[in-house]
C-alpha atoms as a PDB file:
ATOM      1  CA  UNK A   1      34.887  60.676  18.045  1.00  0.00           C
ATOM      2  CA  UNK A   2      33.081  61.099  21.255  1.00  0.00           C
ATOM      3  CA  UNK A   3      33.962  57.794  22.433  1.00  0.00           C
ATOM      4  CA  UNK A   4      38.319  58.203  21.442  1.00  0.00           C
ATOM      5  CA  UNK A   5      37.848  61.741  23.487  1.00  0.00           C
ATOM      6  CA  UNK A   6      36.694  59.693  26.486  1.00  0.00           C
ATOM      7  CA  UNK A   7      39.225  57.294  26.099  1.00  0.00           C
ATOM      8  CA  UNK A   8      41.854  59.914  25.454  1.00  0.00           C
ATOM      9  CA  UNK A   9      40.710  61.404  28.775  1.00  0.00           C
ATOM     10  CA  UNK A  10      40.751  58.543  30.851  1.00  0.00           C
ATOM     11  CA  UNK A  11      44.319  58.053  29.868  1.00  0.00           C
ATOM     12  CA  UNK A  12      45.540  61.546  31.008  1.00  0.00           C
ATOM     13  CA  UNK A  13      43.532  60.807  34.067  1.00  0.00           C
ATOM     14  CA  UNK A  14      45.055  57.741  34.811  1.00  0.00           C
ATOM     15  CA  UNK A  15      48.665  59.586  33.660  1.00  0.00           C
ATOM     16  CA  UNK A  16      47.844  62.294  36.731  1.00  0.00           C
ATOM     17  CA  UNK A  17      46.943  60.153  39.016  1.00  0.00           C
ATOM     18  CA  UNK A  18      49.934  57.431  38.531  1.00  0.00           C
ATOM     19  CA  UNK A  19      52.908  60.852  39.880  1.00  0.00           C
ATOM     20  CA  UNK A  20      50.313  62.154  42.560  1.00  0.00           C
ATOM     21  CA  UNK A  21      50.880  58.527  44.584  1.00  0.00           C
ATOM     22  CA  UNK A  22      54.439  58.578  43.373  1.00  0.00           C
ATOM     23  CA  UNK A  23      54.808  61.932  45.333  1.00  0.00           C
ATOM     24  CA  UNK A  24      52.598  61.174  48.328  1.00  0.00           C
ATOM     25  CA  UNK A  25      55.230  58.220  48.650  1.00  0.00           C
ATOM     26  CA  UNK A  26      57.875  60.835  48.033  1.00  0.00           C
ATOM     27  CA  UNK A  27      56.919  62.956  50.701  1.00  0.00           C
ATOM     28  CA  UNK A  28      55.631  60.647  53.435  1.00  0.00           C
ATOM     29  CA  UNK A  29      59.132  60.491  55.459  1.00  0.00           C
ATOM     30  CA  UNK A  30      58.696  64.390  55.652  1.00  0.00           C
ATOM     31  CA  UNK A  31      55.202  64.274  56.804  1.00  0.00           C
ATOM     32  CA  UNK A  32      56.104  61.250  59.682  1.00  0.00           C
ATOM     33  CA  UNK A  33      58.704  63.822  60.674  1.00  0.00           C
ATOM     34  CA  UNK A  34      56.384  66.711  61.015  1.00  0.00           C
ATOM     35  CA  UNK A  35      54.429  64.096  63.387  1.00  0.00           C
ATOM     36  CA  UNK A  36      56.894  62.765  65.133  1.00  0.00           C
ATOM     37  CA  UNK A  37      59.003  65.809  66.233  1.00  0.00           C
ATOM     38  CA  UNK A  38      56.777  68.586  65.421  1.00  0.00           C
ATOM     39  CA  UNK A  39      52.690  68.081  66.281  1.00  0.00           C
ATOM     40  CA  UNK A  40      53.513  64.777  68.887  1.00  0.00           C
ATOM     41  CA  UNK A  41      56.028  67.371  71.050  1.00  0.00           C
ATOM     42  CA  UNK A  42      53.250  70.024  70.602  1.00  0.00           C
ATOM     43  CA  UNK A  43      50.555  67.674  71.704  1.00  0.00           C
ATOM     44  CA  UNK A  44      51.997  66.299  74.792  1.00  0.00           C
ATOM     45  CA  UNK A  45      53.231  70.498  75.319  1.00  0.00           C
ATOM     46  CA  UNK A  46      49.737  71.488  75.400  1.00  0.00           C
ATOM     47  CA  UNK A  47      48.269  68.151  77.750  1.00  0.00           C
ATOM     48  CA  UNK A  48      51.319  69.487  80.422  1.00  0.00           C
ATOM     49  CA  UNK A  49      49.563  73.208  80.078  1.00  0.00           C
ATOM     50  CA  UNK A  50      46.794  71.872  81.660  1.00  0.00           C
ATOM     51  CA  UNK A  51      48.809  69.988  84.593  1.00  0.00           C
ATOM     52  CA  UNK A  52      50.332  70.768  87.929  1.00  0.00           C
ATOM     53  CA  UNK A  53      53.274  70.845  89.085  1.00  0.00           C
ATOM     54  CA  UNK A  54      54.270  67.910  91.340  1.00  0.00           C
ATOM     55  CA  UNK A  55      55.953  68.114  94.821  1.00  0.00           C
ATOM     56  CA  UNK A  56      59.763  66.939  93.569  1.00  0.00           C
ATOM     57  CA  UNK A  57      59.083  69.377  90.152  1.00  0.00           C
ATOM     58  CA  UNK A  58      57.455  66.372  88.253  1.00  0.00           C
ATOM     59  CA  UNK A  59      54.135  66.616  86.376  1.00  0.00           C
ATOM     60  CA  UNK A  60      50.629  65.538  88.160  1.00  0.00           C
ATOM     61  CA  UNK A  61      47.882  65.235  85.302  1.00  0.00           C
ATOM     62  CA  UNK A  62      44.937  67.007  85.979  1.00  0.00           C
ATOM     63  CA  UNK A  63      42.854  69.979  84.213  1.00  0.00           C
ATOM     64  CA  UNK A  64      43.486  73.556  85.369  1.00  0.00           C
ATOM     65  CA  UNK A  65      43.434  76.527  83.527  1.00  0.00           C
ATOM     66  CA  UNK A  66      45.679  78.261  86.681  1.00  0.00           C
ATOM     67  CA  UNK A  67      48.782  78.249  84.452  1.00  0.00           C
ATOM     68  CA  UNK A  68      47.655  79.917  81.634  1.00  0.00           C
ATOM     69  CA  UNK A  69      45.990  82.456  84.726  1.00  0.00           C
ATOM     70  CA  UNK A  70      49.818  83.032  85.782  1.00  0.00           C
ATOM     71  CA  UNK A  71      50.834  83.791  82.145  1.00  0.00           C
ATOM     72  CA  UNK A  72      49.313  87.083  82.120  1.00  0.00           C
ATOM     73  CA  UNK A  73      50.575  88.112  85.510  1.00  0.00           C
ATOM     74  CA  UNK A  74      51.897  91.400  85.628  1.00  0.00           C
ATOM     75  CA  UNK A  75      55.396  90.012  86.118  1.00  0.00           C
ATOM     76  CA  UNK A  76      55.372  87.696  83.280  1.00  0.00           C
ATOM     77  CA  UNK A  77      53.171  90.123  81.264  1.00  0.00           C
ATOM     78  CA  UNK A  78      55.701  93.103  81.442  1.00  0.00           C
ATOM     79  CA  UNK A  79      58.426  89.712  80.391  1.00  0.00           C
ATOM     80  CA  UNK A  80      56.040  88.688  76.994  1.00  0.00           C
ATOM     81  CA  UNK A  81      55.914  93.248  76.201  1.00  0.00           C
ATOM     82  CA  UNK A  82      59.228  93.301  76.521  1.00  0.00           C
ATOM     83  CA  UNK A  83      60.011  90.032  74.332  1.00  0.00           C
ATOM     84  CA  UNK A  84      57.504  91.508  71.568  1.00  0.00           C
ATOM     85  CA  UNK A  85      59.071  95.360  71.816  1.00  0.00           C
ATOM     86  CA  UNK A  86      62.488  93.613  71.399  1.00  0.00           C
ATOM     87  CA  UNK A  87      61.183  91.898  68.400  1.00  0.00           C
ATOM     88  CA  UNK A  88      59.707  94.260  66.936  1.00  0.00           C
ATOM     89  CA  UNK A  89      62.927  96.745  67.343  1.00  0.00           C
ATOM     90  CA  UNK A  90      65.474  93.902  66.094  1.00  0.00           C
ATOM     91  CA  UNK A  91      62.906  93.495  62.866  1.00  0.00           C
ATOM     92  CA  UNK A  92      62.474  96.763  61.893  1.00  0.00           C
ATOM     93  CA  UNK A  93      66.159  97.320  62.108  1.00  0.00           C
ATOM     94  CA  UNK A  94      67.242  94.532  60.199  1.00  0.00           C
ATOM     95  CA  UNK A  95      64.097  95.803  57.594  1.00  0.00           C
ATOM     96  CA  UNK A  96      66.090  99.168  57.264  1.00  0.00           C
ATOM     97  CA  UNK A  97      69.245  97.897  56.837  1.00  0.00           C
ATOM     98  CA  UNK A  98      68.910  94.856  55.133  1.00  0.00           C
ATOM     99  CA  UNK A  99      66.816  95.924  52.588  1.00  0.00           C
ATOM    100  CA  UNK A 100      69.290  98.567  51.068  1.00  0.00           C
ATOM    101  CA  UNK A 101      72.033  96.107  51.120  1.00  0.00           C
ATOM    102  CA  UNK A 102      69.419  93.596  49.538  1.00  0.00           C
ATOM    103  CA  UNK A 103      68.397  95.678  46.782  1.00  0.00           C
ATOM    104  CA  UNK A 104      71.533  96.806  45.512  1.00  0.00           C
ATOM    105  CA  UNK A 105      72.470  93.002  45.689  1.00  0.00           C
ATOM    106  CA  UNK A 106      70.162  92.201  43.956  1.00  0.00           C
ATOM    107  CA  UNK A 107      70.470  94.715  41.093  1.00  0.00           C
ATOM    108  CA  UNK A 108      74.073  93.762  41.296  1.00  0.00           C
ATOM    109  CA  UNK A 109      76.144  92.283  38.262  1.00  0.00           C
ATOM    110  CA  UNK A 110      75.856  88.122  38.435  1.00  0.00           C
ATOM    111  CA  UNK A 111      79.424  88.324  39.078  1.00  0.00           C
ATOM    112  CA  UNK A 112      79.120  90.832  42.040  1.00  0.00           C
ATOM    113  CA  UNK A 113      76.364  88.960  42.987  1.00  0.00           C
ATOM    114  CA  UNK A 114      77.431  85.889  43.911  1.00  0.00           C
ATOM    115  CA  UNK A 115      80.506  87.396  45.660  1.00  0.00           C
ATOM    116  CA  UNK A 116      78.145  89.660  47.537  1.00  0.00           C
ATOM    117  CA  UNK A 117      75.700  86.723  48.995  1.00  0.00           C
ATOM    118  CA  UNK A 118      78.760  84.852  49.535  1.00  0.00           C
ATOM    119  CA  UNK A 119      79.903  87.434  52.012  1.00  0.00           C
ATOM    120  CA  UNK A 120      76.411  87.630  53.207  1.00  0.00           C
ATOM    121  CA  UNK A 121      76.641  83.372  54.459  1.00  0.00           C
ATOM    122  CA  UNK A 122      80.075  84.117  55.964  1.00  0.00           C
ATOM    123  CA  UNK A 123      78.672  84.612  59.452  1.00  0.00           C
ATOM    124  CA  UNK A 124      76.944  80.954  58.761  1.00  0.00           C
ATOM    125  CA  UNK A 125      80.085  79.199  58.674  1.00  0.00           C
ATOM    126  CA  UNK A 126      80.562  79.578  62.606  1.00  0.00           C
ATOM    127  CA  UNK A 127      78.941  78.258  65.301  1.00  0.00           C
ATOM    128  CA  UNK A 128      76.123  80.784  66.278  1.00  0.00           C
ATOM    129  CA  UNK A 129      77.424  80.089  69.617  1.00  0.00           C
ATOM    130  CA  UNK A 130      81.095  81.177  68.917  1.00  0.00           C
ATOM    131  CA  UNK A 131      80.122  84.393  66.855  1.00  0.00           C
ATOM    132  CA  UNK A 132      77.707  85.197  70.326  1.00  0.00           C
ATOM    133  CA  UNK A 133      80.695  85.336  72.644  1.00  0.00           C
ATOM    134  CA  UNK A 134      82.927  87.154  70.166  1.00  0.00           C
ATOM    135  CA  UNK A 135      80.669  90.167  71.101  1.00  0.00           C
ATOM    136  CA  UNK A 136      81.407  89.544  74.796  1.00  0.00           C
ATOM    137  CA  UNK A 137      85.256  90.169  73.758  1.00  0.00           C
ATOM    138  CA  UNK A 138      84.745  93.373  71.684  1.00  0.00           C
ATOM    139  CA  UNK A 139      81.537  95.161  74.005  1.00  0.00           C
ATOM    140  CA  UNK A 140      83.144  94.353  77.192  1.00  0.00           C
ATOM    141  CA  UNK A 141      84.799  97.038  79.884  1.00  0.00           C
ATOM    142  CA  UNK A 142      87.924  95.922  78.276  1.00  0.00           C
ATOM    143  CA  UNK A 143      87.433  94.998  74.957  1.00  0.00           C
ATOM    144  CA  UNK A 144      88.090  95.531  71.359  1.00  0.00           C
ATOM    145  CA  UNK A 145      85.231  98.569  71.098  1.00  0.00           C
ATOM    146  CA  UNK A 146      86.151 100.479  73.916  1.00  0.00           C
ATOM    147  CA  UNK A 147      90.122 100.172  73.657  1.00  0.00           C
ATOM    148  CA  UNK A 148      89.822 101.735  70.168  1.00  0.00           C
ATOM    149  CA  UNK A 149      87.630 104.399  71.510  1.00  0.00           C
ATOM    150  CA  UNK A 150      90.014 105.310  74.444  1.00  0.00           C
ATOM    151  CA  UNK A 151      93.054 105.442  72.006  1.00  0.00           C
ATOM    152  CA  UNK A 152      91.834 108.060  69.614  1.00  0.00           C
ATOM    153  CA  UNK A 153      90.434 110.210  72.809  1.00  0.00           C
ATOM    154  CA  UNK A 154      86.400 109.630  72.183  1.00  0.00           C
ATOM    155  CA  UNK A 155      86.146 108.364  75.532  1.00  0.00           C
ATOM    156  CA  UNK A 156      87.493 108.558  79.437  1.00  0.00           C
ATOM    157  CA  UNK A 157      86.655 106.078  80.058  1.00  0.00           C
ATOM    158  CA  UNK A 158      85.231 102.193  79.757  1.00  0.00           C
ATOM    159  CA  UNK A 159      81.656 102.573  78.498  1.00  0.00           C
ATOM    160  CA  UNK A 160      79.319 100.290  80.187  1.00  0.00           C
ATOM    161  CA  UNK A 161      78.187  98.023  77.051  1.00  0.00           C
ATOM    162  CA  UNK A 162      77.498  94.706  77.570  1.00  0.00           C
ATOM    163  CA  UNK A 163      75.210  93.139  79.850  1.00  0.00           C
ATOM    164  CA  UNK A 164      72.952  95.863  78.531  1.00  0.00           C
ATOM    165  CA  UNK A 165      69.180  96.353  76.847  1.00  0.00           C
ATOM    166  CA  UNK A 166      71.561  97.763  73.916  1.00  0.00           C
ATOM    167  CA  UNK A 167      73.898  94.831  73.867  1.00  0.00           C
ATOM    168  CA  UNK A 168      71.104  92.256  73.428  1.00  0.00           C
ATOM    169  CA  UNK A 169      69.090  94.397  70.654  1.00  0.00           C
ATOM    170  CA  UNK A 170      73.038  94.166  68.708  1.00  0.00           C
ATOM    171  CA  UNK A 171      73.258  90.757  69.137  1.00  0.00           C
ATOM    172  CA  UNK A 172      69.896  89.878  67.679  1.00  0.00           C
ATOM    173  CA  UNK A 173      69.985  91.775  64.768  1.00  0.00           C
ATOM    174  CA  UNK A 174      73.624  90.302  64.267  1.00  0.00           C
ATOM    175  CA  UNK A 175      72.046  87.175  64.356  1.00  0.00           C
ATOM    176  CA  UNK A 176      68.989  87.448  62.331  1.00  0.00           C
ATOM    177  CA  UNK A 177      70.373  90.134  59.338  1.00  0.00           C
ATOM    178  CA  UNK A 178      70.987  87.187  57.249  1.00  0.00           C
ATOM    179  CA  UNK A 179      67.717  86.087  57.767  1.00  0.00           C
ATOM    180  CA  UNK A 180      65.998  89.537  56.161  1.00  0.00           C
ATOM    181  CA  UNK A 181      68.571  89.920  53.863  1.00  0.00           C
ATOM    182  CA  UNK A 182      68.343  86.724  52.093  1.00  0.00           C
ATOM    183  CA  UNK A 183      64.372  86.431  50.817  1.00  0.00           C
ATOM    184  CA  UNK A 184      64.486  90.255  49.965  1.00  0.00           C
ATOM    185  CA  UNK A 185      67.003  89.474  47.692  1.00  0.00           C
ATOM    186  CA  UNK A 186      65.002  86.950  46.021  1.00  0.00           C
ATOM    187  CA  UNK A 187      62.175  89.595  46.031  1.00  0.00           C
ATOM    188  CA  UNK A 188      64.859  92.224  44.211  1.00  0.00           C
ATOM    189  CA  UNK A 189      65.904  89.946  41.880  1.00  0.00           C
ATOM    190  CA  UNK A 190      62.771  89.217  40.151  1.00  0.00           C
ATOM    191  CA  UNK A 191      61.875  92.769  40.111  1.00  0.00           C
ATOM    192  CA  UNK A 192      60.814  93.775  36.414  1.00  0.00           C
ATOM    193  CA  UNK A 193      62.731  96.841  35.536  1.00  0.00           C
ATOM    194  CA  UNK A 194      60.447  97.731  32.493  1.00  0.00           C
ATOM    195  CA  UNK A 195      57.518  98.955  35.406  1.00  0.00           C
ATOM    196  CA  UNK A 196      60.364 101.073  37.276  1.00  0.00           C
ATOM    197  CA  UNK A 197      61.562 102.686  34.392  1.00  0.00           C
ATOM    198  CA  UNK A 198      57.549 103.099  33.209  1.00  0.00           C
ATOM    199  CA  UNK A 199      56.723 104.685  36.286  1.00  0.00           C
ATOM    200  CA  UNK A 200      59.684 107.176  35.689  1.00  0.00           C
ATOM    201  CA  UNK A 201      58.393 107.922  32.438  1.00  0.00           C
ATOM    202  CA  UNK A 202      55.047 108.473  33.548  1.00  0.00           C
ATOM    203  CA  UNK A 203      55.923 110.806  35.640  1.00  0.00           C
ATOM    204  CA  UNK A 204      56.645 109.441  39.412  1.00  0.00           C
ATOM    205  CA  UNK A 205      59.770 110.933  40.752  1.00  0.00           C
ATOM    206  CA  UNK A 206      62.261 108.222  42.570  1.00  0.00           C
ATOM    207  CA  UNK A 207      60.522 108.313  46.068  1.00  0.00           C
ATOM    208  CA  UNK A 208      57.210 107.280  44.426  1.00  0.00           C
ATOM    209  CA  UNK A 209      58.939 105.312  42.102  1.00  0.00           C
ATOM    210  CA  UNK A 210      59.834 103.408  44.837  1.00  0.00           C
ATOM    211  CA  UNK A 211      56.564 103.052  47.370  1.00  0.00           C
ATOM    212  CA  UNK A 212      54.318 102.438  44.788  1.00  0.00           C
ATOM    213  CA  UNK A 213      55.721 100.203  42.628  1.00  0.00           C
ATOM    214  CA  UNK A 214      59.271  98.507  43.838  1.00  0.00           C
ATOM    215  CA  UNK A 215      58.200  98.438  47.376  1.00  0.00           C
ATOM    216  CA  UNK A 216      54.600  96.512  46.629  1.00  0.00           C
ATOM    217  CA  UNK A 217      56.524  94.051  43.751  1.00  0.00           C
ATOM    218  CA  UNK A 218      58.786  93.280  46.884  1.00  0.00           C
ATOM    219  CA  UNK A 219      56.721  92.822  49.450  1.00  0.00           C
ATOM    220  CA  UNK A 220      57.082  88.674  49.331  1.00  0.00           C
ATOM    221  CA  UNK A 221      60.140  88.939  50.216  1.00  0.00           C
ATOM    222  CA  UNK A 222      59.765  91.408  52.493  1.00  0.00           C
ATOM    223  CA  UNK A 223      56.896  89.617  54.343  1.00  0.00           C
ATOM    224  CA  UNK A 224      59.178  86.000  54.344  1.00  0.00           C
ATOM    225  CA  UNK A 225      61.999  88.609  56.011  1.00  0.00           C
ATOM    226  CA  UNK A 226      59.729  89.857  59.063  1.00  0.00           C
ATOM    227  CA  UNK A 227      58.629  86.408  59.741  1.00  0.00           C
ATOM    228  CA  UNK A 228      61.821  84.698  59.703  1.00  0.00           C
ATOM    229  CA  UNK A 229      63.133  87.378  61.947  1.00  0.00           C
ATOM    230  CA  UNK A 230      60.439  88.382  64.534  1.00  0.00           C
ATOM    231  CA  UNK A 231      59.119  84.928  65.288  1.00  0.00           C
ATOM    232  CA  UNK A 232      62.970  83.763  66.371  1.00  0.00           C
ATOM    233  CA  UNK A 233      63.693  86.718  67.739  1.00  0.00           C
ATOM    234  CA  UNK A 234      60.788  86.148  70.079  1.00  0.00           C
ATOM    235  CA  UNK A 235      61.721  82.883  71.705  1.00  0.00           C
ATOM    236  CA  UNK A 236      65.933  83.163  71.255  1.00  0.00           C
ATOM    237  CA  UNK A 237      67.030  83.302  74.761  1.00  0.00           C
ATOM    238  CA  UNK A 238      70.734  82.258  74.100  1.00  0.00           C
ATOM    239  CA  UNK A 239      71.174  86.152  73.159  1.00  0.00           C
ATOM    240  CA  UNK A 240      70.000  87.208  75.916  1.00  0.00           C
ATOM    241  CA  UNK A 241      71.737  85.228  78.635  1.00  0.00           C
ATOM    242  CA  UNK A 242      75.372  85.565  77.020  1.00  0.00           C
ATOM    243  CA  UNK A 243      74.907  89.140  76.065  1.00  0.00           C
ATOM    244  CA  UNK A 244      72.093  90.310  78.680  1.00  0.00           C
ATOM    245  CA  UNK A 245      73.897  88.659  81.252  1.00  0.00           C
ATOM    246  CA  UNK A 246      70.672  87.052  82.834  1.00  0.00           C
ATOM    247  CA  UNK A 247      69.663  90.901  83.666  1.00  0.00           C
ATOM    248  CA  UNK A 248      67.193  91.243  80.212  1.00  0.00           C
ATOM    249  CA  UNK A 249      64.696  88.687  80.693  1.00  0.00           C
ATOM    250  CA  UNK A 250      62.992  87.656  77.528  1.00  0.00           C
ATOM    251  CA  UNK A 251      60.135  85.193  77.398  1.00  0.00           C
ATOM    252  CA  UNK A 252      62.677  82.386  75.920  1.00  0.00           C
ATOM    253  CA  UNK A 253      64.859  82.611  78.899  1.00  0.00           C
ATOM    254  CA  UNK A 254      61.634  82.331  81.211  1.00  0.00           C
ATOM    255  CA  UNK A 255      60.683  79.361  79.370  1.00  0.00           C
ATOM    256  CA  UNK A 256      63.885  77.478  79.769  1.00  0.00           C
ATOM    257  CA  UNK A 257      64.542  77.960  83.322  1.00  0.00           C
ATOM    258  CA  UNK A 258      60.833  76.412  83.605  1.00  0.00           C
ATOM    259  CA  UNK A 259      62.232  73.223  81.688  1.00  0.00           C
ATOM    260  CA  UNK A 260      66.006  73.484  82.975  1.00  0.00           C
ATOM    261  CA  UNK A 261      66.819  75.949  85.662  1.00  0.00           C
ATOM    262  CA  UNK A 262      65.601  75.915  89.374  1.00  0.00           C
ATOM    263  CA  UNK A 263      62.043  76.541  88.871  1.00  0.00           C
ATOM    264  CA  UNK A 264      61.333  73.116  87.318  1.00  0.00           C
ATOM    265  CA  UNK A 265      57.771  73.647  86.475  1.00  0.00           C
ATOM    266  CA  UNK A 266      56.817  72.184  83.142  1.00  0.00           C
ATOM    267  CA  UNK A 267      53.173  72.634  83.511  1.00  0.00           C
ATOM    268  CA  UNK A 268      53.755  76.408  83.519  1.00  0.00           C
ATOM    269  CA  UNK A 269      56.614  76.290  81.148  1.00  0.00           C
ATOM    270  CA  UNK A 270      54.197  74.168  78.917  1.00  0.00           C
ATOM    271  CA  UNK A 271      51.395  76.783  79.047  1.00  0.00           C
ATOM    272  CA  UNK A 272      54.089  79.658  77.994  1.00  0.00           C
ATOM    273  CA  UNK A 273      55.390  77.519  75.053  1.00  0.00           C
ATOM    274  CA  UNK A 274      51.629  77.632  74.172  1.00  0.00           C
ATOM    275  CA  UNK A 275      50.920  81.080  73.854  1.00  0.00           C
ATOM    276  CA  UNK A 276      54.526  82.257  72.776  1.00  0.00           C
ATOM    277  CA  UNK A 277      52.813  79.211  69.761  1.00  0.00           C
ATOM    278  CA  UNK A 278      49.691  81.476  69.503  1.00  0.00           C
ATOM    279  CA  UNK A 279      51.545  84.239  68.937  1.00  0.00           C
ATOM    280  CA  UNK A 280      53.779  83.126  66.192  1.00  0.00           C
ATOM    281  CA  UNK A 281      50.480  81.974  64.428  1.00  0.00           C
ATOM    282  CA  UNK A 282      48.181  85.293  64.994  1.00  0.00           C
ATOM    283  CA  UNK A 283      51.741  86.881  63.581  1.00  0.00           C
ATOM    284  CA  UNK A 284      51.859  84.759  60.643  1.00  0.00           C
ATOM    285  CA  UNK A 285      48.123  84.794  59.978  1.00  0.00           C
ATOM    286  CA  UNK A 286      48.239  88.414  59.858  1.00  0.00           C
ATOM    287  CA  UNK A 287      51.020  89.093  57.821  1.00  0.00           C
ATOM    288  CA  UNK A 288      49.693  86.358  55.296  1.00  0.00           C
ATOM    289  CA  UNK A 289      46.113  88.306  55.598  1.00  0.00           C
ATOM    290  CA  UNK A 290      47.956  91.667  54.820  1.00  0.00           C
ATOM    291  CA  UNK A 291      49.676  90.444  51.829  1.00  0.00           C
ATOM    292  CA  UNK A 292      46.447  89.215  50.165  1.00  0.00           C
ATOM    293  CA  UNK A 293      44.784  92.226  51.112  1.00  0.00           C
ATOM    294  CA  UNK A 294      47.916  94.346  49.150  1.00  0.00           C
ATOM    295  CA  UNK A 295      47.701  91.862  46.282  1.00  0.00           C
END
């Protein structure tokens, strides 16, 4: 008996090991494209953070920590606040508004549903580019926004909109809305409704209701949301330039003119990429440590 048993379980072992190579063949092209685009970029990013500049804006290897010294300059510094208050305000806008609109897709008819998330995509079928400057054409002087608001007597005249702090916050949580929408919705529609309607009968009222036990049976999807919309959010510069006009300097928009504009100094450009990298993971680290801690 003892000896089939062995048998019996050197068979299933032999069974799980046979798929487990089967998948590590299935899933080496992903991993030699992690490598090639993602950790061989980052690599040769972090050996240029350590360079100098050269004379004609080329690289001169060397160690020096002086670039990572000129990050936290007070003129960059006050660029990396801003970046992370603008963040911060686009995410916890999109939080308040997409997660109404997520919930009640969620607890939507399957019909509704899937005419609601439909609606949701729409703004993916465009080029993020072309739905950018279509906010040029209704926030400026003499656009859509302002025309309407002249005709029914709101306003005097032209309100000063784009080009503005206000005008870049807009286009950021146009662009990123989808983004928190989408895996609180998920969340929302796994949500048991037998706990809800036990905490009612137990005696929670609906605020209560809600904190305690729809909030905390959402907060996956809630935690996916702020990632996938602060850590973009942070380095997006192409909102910025069309919308800010160049005058709302985010730490994206320093980082490309490093790489493409006039400065030309990938060293330094290198060293921001860096620590905008650090952030991202401290961000994600901490989200994923308050999750556990909630669980």
């Amino acid at each position: 008996m003892h000896t089939l048993d062995t048998a019996v379980g050197s068979t299933t072992a032999v069974r799980q090991r046979e798929p487990g190579r089967i998948t590590w063949l299935l899933v080496a092209p992903l991993f030699l494209w992690v490598a090639a685009f993602v950790i061989a970029p980052t690599l040769i990013m972090f050996v240029y953070s350590f360079c100098e500049r050269g004379t004609l804006g080329g690289v001169v290897f060397t160690f020096t920590l002086a670039n990572y010294a000129a990050v936290f300059d007070p003129t960059y510094l006050q660029i990396v606040v801003r970046s992370i208050f603008f963040a911060g305000l686009t995410t916890a806008i999109c939080l308040a508004m997409g997660y109404p609109v997520a919930y009640f897709i969620g607890r939507a008819s399957e019909k509704s549903r899937n005419l609601l998330l439909m609606m949701v995509m729409i703004p993916f079928w465009t080029s993020f580019l072309i739905r950018t400057y279509a906010w040029v054409t209704i926030l400026k002087n003499e656009g859509l926004l302002n025309s309407v608001l002249i005709q029914y007597g709101l306003i005097a005249q032209p309100f000063e909109m784009l080009y503005t702090p206000g005008a870049v916050i807009l286009g950021l949580v146009y662009t990123f809305l989808p983004f928190m929408i989408l895996p609180i919705y998920t969340s929302v529609e796994k949500l048991d409704n037998a706990l809800v309607e036990a905490a009612f009968d137990l005696g929670a009222g609906p605020l209560r209701a809600f904190s305690k036990v729809i909030v905390p049976m959402t907060s996956p999807g809630i935690t996916a949301g702020i990632l996938l919309v602060f850590v973009p959010a942070l380095g997006l510069y192409a909102v910025n330039d069309i919308l800010g006009g160049g005058k709302v300097d985010m730490i994206g928009n320093i980082i490309e003119n490093q790489f493409k504009g006039n400065a030309r100094n990938w060293p330094f450009g290198a060293a921001l990429g860096i620590t905008l990298m650090v952030a991202f993971a401290l961000a994600f680290w901490f989200t994923g440590r308050r999750q556990v801690q909630t669980q």
